[in-house]
C-alpha atoms as a PDB file:
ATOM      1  CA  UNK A   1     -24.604   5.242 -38.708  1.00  0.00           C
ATOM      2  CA  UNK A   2     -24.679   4.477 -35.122  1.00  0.00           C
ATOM      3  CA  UNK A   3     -22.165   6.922 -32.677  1.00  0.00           C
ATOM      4  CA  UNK A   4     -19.331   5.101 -31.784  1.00  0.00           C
ATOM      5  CA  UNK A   5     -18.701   4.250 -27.778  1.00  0.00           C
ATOM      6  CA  UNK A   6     -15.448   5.114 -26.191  1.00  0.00           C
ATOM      7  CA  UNK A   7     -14.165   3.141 -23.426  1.00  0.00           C
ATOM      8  CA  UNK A   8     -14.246   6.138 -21.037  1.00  0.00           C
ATOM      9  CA  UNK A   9     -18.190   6.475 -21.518  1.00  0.00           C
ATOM     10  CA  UNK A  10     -18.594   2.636 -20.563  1.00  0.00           C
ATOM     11  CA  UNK A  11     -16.323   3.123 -17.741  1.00  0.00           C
ATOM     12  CA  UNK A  12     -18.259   6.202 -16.365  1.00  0.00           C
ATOM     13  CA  UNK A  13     -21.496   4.343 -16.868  1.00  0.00           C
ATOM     14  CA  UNK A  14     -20.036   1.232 -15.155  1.00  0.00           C
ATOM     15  CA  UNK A  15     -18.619   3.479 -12.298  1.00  0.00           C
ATOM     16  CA  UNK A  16     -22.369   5.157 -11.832  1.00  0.00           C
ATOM     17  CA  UNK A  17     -24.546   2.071 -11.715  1.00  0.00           C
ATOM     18  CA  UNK A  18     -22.420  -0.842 -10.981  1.00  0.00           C
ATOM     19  CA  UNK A  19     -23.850  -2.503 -14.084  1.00  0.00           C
ATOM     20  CA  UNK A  20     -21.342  -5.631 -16.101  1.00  0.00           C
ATOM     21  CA  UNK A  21     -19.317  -3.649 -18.745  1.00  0.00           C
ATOM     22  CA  UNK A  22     -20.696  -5.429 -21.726  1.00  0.00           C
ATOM     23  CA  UNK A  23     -24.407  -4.590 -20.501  1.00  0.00           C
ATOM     24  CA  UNK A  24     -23.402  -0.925 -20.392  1.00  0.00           C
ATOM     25  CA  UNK A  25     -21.766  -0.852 -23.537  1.00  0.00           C
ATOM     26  CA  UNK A  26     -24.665  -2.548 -25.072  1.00  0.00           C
ATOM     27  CA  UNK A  27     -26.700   0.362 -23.186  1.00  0.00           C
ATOM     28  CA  UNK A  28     -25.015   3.019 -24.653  1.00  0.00           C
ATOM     29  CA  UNK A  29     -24.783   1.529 -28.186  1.00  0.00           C
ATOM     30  CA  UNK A  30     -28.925   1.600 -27.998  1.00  0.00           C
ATOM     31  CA  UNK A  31     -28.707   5.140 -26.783  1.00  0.00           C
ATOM     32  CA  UNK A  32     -26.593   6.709 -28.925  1.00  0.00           C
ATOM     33  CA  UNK A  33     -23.747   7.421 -26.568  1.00  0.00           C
ATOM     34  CA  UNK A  34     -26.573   9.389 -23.986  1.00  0.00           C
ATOM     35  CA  UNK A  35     -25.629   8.509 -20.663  1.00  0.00           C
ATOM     36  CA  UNK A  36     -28.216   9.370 -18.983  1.00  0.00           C
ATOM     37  CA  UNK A  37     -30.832   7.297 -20.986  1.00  0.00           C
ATOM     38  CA  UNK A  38     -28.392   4.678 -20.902  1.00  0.00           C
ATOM     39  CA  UNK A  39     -28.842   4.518 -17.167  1.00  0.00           C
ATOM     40  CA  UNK A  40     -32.758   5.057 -17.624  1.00  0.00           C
ATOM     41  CA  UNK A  41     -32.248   1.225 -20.276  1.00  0.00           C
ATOM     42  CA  UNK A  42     -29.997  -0.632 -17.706  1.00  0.00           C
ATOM     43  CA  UNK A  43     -32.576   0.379 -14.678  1.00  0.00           C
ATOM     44  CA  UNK A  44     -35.489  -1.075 -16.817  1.00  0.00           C
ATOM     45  CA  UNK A  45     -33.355  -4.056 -17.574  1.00  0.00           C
ATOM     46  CA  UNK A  46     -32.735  -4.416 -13.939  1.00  0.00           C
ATOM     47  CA  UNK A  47     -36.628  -4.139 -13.243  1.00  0.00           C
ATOM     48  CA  UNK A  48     -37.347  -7.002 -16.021  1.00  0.00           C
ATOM     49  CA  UNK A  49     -34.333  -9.177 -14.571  1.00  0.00           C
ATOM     50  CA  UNK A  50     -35.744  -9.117 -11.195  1.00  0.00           C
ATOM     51  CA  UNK A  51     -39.473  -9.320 -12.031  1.00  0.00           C
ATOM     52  CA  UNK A  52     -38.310 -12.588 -13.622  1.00  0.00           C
ATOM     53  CA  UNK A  53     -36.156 -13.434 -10.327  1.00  0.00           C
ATOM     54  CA  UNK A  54     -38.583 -12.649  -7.844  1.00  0.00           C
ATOM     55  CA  UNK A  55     -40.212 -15.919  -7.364  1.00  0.00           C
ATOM     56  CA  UNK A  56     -36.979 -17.852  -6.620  1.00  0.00           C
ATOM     57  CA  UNK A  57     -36.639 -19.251  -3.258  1.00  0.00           C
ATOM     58  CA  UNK A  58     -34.295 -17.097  -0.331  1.00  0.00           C
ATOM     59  CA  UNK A  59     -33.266 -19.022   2.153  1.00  0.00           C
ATOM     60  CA  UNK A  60     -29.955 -17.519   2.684  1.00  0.00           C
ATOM     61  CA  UNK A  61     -28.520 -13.881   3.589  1.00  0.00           C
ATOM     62  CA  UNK A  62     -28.279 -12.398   6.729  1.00  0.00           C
ATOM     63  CA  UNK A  63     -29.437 -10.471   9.613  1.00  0.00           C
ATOM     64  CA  UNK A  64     -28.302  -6.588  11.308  1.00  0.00           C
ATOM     65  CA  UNK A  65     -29.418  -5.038  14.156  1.00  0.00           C
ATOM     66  CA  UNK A  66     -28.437  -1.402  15.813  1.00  0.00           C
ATOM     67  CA  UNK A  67     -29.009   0.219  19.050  1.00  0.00           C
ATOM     68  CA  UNK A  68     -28.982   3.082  20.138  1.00  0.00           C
ATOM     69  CA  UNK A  69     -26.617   5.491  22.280  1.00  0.00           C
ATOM     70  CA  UNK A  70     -27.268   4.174  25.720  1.00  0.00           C
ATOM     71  CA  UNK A  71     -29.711   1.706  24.677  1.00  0.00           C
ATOM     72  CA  UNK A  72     -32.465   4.155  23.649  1.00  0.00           C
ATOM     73  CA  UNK A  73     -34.011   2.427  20.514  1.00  0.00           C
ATOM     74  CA  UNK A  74     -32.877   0.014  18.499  1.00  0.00           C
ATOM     75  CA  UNK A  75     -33.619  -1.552  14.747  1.00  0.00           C
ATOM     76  CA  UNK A  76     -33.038  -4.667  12.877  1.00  0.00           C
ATOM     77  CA  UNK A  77     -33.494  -5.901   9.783  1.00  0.00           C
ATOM     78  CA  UNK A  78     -33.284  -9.021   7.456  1.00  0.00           C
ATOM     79  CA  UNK A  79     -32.499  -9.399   3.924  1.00  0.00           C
ATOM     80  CA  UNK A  80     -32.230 -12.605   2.423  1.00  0.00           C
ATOM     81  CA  UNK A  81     -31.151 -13.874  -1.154  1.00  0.00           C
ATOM     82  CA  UNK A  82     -30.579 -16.994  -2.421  1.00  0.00           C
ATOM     83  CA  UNK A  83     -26.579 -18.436  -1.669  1.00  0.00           C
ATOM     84  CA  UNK A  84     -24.228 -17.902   0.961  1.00  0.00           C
ATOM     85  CA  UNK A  85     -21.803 -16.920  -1.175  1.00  0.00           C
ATOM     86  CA  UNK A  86     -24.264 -13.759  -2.719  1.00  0.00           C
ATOM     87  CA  UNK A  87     -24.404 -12.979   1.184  1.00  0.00           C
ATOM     88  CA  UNK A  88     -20.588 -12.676   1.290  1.00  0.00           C
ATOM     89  CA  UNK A  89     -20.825 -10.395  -1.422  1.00  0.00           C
ATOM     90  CA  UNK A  90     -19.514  -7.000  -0.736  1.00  0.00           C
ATOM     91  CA  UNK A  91     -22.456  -5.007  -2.552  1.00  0.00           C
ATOM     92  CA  UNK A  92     -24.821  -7.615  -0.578  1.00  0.00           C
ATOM     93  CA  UNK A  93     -23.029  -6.173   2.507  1.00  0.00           C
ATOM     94  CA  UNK A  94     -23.572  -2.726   1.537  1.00  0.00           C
ATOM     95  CA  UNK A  95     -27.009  -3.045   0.853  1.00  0.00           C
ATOM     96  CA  UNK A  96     -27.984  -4.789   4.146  1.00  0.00           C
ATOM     97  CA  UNK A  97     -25.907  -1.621   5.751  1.00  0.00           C
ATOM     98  CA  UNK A  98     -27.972   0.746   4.406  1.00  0.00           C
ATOM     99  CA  UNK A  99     -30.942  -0.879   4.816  1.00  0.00           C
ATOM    100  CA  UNK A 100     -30.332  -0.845   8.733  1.00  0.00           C
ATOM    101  CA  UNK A 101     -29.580   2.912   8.508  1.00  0.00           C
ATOM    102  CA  UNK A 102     -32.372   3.347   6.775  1.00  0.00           C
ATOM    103  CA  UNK A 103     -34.650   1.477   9.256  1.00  0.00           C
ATOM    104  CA  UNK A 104     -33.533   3.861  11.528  1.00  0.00           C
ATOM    105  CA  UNK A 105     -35.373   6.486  10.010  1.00  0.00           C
ATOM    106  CA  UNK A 106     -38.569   4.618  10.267  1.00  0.00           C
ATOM    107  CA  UNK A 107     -41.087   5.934  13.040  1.00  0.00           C
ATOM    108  CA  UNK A 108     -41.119   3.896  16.394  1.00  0.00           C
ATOM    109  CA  UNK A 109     -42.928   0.795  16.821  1.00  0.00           C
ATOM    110  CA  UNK A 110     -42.682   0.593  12.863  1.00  0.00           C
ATOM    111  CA  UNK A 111     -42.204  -2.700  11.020  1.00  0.00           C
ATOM    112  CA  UNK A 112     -43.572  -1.992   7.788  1.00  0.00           C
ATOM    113  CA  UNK A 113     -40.971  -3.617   4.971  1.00  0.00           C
ATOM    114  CA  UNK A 114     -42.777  -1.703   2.151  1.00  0.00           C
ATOM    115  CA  UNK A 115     -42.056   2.090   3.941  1.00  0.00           C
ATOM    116  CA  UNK A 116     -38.007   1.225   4.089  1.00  0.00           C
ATOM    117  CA  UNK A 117     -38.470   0.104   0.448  1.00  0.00           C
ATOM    118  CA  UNK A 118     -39.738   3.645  -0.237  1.00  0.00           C
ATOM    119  CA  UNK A 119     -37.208   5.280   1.471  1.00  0.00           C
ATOM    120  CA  UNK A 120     -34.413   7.488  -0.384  1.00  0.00           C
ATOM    121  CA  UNK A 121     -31.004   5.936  -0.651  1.00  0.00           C
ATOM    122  CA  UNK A 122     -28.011   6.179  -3.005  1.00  0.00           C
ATOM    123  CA  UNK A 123     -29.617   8.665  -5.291  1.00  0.00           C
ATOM    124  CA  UNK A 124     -33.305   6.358  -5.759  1.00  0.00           C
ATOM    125  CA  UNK A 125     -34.611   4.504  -2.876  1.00  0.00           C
ATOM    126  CA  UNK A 126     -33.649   1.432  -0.931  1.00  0.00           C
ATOM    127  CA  UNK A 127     -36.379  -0.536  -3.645  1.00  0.00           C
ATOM    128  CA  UNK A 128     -33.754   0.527  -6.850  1.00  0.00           C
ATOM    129  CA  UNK A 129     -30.868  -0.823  -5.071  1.00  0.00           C
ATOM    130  CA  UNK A 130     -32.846  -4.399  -4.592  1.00  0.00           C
ATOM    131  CA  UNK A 131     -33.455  -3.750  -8.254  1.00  0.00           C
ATOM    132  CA  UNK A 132     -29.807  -3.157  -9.048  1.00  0.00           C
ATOM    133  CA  UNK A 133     -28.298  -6.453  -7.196  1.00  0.00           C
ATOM    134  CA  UNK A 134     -30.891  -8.128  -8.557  1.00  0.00           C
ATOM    135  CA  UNK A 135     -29.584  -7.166 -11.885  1.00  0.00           C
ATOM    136  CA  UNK A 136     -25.699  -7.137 -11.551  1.00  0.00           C
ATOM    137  CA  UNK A 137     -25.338 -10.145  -9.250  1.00  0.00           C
ATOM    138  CA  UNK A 138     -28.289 -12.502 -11.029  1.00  0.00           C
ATOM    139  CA  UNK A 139     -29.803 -13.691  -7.510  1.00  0.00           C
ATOM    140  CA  UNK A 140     -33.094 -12.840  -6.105  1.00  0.00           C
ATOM    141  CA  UNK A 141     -32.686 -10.282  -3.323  1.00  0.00           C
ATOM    142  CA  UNK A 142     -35.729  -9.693  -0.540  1.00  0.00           C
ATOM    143  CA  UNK A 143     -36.031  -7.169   2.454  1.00  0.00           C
ATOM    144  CA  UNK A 144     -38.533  -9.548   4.214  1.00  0.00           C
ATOM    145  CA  UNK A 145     -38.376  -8.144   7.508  1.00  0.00           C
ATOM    146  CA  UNK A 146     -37.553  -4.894   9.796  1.00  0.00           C
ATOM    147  CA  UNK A 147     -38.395  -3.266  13.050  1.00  0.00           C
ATOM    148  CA  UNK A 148     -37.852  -0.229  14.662  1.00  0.00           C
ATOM    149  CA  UNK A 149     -38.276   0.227  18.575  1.00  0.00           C
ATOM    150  CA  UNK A 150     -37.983   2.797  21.179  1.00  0.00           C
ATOM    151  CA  UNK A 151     -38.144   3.025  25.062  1.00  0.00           C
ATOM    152  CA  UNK A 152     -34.995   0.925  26.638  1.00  0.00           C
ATOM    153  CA  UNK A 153     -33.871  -1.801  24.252  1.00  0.00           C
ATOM    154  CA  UNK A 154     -30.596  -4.556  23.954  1.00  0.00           C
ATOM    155  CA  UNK A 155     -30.179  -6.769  20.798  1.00  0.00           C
ATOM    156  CA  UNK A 156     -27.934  -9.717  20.430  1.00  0.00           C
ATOM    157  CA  UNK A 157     -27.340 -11.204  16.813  1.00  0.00           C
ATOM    158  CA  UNK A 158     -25.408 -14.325  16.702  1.00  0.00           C
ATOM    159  CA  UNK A 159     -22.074 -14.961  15.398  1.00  0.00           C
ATOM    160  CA  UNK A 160     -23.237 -16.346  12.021  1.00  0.00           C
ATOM    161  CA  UNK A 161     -25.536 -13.643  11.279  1.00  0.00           C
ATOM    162  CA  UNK A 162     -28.304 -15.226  10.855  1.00  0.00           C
ATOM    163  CA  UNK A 163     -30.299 -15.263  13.547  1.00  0.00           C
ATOM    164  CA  UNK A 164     -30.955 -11.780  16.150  1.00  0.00           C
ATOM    165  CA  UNK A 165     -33.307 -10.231  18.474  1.00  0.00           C
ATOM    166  CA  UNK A 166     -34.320  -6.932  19.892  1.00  0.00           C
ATOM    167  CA  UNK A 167     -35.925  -6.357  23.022  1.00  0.00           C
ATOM    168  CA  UNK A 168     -38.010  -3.151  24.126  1.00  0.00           C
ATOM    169  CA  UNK A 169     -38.447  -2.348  27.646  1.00  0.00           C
ATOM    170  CA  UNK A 170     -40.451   0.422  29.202  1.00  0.00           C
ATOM    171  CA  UNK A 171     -38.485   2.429  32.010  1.00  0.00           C
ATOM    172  CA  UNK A 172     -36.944   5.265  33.371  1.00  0.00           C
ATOM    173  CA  UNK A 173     -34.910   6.697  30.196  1.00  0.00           C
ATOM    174  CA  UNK A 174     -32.388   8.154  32.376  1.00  0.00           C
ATOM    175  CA  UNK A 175     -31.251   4.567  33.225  1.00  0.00           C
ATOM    176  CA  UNK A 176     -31.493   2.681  29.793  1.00  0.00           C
ATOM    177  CA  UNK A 177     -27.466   2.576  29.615  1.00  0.00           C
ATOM    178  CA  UNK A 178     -27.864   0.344  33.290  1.00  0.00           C
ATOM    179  CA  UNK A 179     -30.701  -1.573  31.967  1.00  0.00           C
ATOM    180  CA  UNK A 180     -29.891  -2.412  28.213  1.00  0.00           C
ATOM    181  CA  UNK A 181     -26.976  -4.848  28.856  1.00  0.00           C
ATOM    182  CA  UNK A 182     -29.756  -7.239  30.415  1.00  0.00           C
ATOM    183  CA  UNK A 183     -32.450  -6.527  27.786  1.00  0.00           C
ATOM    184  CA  UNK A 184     -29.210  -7.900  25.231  1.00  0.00           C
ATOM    185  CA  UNK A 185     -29.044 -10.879  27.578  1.00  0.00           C
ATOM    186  CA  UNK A 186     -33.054 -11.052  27.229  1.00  0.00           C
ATOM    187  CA  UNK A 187     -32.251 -11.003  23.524  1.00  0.00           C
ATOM    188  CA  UNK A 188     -29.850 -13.579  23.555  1.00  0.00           C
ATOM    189  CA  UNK A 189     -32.103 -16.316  25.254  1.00  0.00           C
ATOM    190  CA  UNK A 190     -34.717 -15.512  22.833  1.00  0.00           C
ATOM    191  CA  UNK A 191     -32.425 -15.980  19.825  1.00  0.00           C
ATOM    192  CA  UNK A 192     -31.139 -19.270  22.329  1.00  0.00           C
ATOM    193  CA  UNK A 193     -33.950 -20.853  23.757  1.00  0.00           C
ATOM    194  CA  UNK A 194     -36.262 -23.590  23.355  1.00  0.00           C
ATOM    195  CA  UNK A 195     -38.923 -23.268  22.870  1.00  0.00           C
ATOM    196  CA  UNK A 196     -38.832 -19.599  21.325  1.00  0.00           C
ATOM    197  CA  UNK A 197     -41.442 -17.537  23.277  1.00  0.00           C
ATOM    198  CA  UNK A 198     -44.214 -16.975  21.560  1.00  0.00           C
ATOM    199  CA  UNK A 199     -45.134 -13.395  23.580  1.00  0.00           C
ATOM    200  CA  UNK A 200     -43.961 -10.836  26.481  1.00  0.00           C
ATOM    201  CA  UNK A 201     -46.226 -13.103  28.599  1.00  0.00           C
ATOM    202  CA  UNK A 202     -48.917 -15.393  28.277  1.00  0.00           C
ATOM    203  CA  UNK A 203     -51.995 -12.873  27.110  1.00  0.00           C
ATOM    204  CA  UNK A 204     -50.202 -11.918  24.595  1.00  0.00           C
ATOM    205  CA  UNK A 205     -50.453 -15.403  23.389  1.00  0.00           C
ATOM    206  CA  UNK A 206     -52.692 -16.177  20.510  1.00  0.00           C
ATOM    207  CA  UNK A 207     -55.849 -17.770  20.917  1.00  0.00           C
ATOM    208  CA  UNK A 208     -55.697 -20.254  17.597  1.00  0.00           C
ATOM    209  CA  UNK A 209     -51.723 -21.377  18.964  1.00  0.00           C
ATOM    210  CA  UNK A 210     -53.495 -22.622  22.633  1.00  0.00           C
ATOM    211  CA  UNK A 211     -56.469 -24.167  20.833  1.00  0.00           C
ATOM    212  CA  UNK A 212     -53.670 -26.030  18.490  1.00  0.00           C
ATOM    213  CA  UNK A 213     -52.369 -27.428  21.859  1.00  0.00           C
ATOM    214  CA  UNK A 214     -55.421 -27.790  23.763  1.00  0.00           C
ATOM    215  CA  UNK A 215     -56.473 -30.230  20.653  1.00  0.00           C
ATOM    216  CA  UNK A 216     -53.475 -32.262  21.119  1.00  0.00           C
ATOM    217  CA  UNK A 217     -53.927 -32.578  24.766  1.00  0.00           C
ATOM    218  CA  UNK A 218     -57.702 -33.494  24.371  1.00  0.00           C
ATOM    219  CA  UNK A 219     -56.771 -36.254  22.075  1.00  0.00           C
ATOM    220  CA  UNK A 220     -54.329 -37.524  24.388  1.00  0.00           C
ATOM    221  CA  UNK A 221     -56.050 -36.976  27.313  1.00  0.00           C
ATOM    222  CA  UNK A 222     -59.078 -39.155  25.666  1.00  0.00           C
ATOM    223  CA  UNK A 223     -56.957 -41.858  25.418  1.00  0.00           C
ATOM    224  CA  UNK A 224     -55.733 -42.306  28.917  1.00  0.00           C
ATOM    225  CA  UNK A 225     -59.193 -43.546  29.955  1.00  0.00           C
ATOM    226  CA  UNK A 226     -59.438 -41.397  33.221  1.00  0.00           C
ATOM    227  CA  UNK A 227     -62.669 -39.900  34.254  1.00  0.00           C
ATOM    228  CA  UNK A 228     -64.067 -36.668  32.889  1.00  0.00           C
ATOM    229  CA  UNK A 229     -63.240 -34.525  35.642  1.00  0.00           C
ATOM    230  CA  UNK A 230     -59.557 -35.881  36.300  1.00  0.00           C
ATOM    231  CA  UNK A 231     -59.462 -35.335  32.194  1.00  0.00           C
ATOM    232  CA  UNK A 232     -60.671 -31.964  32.918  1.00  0.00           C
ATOM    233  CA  UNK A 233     -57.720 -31.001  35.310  1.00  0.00           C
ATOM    234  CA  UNK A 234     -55.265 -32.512  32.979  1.00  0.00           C
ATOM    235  CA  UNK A 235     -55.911 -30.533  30.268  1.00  0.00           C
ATOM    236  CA  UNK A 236     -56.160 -27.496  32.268  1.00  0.00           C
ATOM    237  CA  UNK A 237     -52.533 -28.322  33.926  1.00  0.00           C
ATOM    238  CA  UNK A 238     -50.924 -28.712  30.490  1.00  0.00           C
ATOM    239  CA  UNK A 239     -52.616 -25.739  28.818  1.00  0.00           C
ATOM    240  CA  UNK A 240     -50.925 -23.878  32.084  1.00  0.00           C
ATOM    241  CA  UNK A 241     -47.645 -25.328  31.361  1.00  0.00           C
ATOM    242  CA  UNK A 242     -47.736 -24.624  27.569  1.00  0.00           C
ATOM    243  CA  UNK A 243     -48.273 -20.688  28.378  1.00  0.00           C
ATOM    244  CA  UNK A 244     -45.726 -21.246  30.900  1.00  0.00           C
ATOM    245  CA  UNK A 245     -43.316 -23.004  28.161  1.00  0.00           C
ATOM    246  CA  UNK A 246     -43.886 -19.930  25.716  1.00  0.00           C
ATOM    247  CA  UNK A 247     -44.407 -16.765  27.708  1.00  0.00           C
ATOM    248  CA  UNK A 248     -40.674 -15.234  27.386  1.00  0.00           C
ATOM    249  CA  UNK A 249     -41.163 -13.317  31.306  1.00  0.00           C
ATOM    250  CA  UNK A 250     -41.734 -16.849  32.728  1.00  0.00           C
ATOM    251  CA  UNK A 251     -39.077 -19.126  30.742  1.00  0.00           C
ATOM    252  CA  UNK A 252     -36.395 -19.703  33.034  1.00  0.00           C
ATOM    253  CA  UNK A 253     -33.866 -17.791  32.340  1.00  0.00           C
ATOM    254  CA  UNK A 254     -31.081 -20.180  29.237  1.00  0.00           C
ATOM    255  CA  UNK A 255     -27.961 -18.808  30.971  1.00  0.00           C
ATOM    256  CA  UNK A 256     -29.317 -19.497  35.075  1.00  0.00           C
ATOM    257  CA  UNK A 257     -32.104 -21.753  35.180  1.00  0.00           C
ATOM    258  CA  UNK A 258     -32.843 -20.447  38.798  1.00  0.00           C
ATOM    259  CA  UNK A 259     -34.480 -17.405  37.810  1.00  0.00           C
ATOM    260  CA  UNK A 260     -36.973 -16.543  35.191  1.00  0.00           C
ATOM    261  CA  UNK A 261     -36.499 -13.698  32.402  1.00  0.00           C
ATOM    262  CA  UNK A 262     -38.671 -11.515  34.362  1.00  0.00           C
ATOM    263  CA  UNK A 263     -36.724 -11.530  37.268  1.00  0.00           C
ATOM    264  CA  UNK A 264     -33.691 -11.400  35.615  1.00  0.00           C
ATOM    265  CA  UNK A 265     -34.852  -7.672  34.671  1.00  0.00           C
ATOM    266  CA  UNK A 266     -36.354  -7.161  38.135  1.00  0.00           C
ATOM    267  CA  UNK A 267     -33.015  -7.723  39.405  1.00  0.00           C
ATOM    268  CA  UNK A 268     -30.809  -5.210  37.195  1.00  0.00           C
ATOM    269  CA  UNK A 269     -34.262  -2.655  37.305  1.00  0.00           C
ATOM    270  CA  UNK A 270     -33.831  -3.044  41.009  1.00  0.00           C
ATOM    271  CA  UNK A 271     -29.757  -2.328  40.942  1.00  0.00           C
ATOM    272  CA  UNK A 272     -29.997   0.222  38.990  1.00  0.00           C
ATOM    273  CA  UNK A 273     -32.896   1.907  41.761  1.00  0.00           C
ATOM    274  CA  UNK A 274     -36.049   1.831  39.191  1.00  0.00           C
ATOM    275  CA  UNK A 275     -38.132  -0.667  37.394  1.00  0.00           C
ATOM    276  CA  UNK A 276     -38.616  -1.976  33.866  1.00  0.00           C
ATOM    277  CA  UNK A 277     -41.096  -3.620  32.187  1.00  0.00           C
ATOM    278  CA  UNK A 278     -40.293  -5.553  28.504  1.00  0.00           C
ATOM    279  CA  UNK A 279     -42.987  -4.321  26.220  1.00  0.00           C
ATOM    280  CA  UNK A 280     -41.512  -6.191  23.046  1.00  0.00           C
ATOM    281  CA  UNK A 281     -39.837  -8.473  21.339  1.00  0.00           C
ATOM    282  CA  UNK A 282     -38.792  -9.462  17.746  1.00  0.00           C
ATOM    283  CA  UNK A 283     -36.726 -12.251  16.478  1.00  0.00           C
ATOM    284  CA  UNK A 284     -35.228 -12.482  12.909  1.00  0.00           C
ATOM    285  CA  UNK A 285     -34.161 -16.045  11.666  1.00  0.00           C
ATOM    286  CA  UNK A 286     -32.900 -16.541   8.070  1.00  0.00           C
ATOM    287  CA  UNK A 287     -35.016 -19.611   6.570  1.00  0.00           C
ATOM    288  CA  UNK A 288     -37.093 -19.219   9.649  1.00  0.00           C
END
């Protein structure tokens, strides 16, 4: 004869995982009124529901970002799922909180998805409570990206929450309170602009993305007719002005078109009596 369940041991197994009542009941009923292996059945339920999930597509959820006490580090993350209206959700919320204040605890310069996965959070690790939404909501959940910096650094997320960016700057500490409203203005034309940069400057700019434009030019260039050596300088002008185009220090800057982004921080570095240099960037774009 199976034990019966009373409604106070669904409700106290509903109030410790969040799980739909029937699904806890049903728990329970399979272990004998145990809670605690009931909890051990609904997290390996959870497990099975997202394994089966996991390939959906995510092209909704939201991005957070956090910075520091007078702009001394900074973090951001994104977590996607599949609707808008899962994003709304208020244990989607809380999950994307703690997953910023978890990034937090991630070493400098770190942007490794899989170690805030690992990390401990509401009594298993930020992984489990992917596992759990998965499983009580019925939408695919995925921490696809994070980043934790130090040194001077602004962020700017936009209004809709879907697209931010966090800049790093290398500096005099003592002034990062002066100098982090302009790296968030930095942030803001990267989240703004167009083109997006591509790097700090133009070495940092990948080999294989100027050989993608050089081929384009080439094949342009071919069909002009010109001689070889005015061909020659053409290509060379454009492959200039495509580093130009993507090299965030020399975009002009999107709110004053007069100065670039470099000067832009020369000018409050200089105001505030030092100098900066941006070291990094990182920009998070849902269904980018």
């Amino acid at each position: 004869m199976s034990t019966p369940v009373t409604a106070a041991q669904v409700k106290e197994l509903r109030d410790r995982t969040d799980a739909p009542m029937m699904e806890c009941r049903n728990a329970l009923v399979e272990s004998g009124g145990d809670i605690e292996q009931a909890i051990k059945i609904l997290k390996e339920r959870g497990k099975t529901k997202a394994a089966k999930r996991a390939d959906r597509e995510t092209q909704q959820g939201l991005v957070a970002i956090k910075i520091g006490e007078g702009g001394r580090g900074g973090a951001a993350v994104l977590v996607s799922c599949e609707t808008d209206f899962a994003a709304k959700n208020e244990k989607f919320q809380h999950l994307l909180a703690t997953c910023l204040e978890k990034a937090w605890q991630l070493p400098e310069g770190c942007s490794d998805v899989a170690a805030l996965l690992a990390l401990p959070a509401d009594g298993g690790t930020v992984a489990d409570l992917v596992t759990n939404f998965v499983a009580t909501v019925g939408e695919n959940l995925a921490v696809k990206k994070v980043v934790r910096l130090g040194g001077i650094v602004g962020g700017y997320r936009h209004h809709d929450g879907r697209t931010c960016a966090i800049v790093q700057a290398d500096g005099d500490a003592a002034k990062s309170a002066e100098l982090s409203p302009t790296l968030k203005d930095i942030a803001l034309h990267v989240v703004a602009n167009d083109p997006i940069p591509l790097a700090v400057d133009r070495t940092g700019i990948s080999e294989a993305a100027i050989e993608a434009e050089k081929e384009i030019f080439v094949k342009r260039a071919a069909e002009s007719g010109k001689p070889a050596a005015i061909i020659e300088k053409m290509i060379a002008g454009q492959v200039d002005k495509f580093l130009k185009d993507r090299a965030l220090l020399e975009q002009p800057y999107c709110l004053d078109n007069e100065i670039t982004v470099g000067k832009l921080l020369d000018g409050a570095a200089k105001a505030a009596g030092t100098t900066a240099k941006v070291v990094r960037f990182e920009r998070f774009q849902i269904g980018g």
